[in-house]
Protein backbone atom coordinates (compact mmCIF):
# COMPACT_ATOMS: atom_id res chain seq x y z
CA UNK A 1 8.62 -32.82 4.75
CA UNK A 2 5.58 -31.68 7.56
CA UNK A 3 8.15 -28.31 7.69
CA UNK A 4 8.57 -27.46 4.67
CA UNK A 5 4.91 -27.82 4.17
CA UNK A 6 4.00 -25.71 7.44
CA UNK A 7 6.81 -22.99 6.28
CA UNK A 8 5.16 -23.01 2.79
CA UNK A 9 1.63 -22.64 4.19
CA UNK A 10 3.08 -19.25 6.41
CA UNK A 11 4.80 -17.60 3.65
CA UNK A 12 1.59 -17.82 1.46
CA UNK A 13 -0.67 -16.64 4.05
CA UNK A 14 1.64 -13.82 4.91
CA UNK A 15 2.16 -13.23 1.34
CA UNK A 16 -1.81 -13.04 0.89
CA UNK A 17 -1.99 -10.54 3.83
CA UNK A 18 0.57 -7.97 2.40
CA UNK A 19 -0.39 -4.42 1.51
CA UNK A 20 1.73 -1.42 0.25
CA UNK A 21 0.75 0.91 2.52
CA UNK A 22 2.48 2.13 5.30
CA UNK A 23 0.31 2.58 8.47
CA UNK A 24 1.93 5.52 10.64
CA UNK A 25 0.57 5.83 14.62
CA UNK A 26 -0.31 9.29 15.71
CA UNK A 27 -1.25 10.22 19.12
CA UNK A 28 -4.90 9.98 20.31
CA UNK A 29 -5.26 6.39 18.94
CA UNK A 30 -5.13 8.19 15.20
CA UNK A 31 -3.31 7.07 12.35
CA UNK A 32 -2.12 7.76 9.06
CA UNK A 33 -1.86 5.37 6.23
CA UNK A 34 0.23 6.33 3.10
CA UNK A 35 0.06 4.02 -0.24
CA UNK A 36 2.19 4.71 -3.32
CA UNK A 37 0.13 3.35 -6.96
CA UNK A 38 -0.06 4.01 -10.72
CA UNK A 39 -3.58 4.86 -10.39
CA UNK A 40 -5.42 6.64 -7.99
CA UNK A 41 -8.01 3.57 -7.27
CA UNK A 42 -4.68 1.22 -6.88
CA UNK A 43 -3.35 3.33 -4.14
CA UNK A 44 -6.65 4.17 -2.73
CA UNK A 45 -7.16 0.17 -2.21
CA UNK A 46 -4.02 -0.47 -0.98
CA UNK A 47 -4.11 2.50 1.68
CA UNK A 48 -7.79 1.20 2.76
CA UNK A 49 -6.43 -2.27 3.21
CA UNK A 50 -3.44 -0.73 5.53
CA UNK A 51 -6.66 0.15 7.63
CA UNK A 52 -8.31 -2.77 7.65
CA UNK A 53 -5.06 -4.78 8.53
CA UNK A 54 -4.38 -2.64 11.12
CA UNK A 55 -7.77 -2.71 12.91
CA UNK A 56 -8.44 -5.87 12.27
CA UNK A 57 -5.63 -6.88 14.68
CA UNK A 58 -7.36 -4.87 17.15
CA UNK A 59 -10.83 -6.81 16.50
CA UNK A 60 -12.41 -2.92 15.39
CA UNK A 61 -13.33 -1.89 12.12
CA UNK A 62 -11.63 1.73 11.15
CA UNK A 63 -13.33 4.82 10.41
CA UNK A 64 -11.49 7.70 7.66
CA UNK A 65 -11.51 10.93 9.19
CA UNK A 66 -9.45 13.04 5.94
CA UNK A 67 -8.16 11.40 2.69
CA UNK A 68 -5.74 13.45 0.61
CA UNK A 69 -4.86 12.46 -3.13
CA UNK A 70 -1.67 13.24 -4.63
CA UNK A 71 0.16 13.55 -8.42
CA UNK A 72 3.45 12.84 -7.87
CA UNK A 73 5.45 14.64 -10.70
CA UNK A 74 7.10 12.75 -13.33
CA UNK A 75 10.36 12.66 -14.71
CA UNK A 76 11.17 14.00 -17.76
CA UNK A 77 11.16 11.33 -20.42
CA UNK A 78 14.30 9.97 -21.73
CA UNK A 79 14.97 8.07 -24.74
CA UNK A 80 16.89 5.13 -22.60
CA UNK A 81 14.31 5.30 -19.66
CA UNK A 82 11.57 4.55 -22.67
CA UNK A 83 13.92 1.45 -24.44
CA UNK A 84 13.94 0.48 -20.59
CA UNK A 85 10.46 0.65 -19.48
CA UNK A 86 9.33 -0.86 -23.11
CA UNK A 87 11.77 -3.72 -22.76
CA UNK A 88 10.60 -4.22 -19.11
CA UNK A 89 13.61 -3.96 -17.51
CA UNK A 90 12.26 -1.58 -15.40
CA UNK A 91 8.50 -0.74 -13.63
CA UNK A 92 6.55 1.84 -14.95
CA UNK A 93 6.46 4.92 -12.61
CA UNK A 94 4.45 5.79 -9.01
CA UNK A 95 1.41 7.98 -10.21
CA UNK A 96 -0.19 8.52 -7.30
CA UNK A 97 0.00 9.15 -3.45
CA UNK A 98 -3.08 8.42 -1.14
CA UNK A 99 -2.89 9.59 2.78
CA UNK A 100 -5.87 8.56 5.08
CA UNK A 101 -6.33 9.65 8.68
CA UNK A 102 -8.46 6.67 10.51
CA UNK A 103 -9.15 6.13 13.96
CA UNK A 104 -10.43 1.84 15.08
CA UNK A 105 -13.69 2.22 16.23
């Protein structure tokens, strides 16, 4: 019982932890974060919390250096992609692409 509890407790916290960003090392202690969102703010948020996560671990606080903002294109409509997004058999597209360069200072 004490395990299953413990193992419940670790998947939550990880679960409460997890971002959709992608945090990419460059040289120089740089680094790139890329997050994927249906709105700019969403992937803006998600691509700041890459940064945070990933400084945090080094007890530092990160610092944006560039930001880029991206539209990704969208496929042409179809009338059995619409039946499927209304029914919600499937998720509603990526809108947007958010890169930051950060440093941990």
């Amino acid at each position: 019982m004490r395990k299953s509890i413990a193992i419940t407790i670790t998947v939550l916290a990880i679960a409460g932890c997890a971002t959709n960003a992608t945090v990419i090392p460059q040289t120089g202690g740089i680094y790139k974060t890329i997050s994927y969102g249906q709105t700019q703010p969403i992937a803006l948020n998600d691509a700041l919390s890459g940064a945070e996560s990933q400084c945090s671990r080094l007890k530092k606080r990160y610092e944006v250096s560039d930001q880029k903002d991206e539209t990704i294109p969208q496929v042409p409509n179809t009338v059995l992609g619409e039946m499927l997004n209304k029914s919600g058999l499937i998720n509603p597209p990526v809108d947007y692409r958010v890169t930051l360069t950060f440093t941990c200072v």
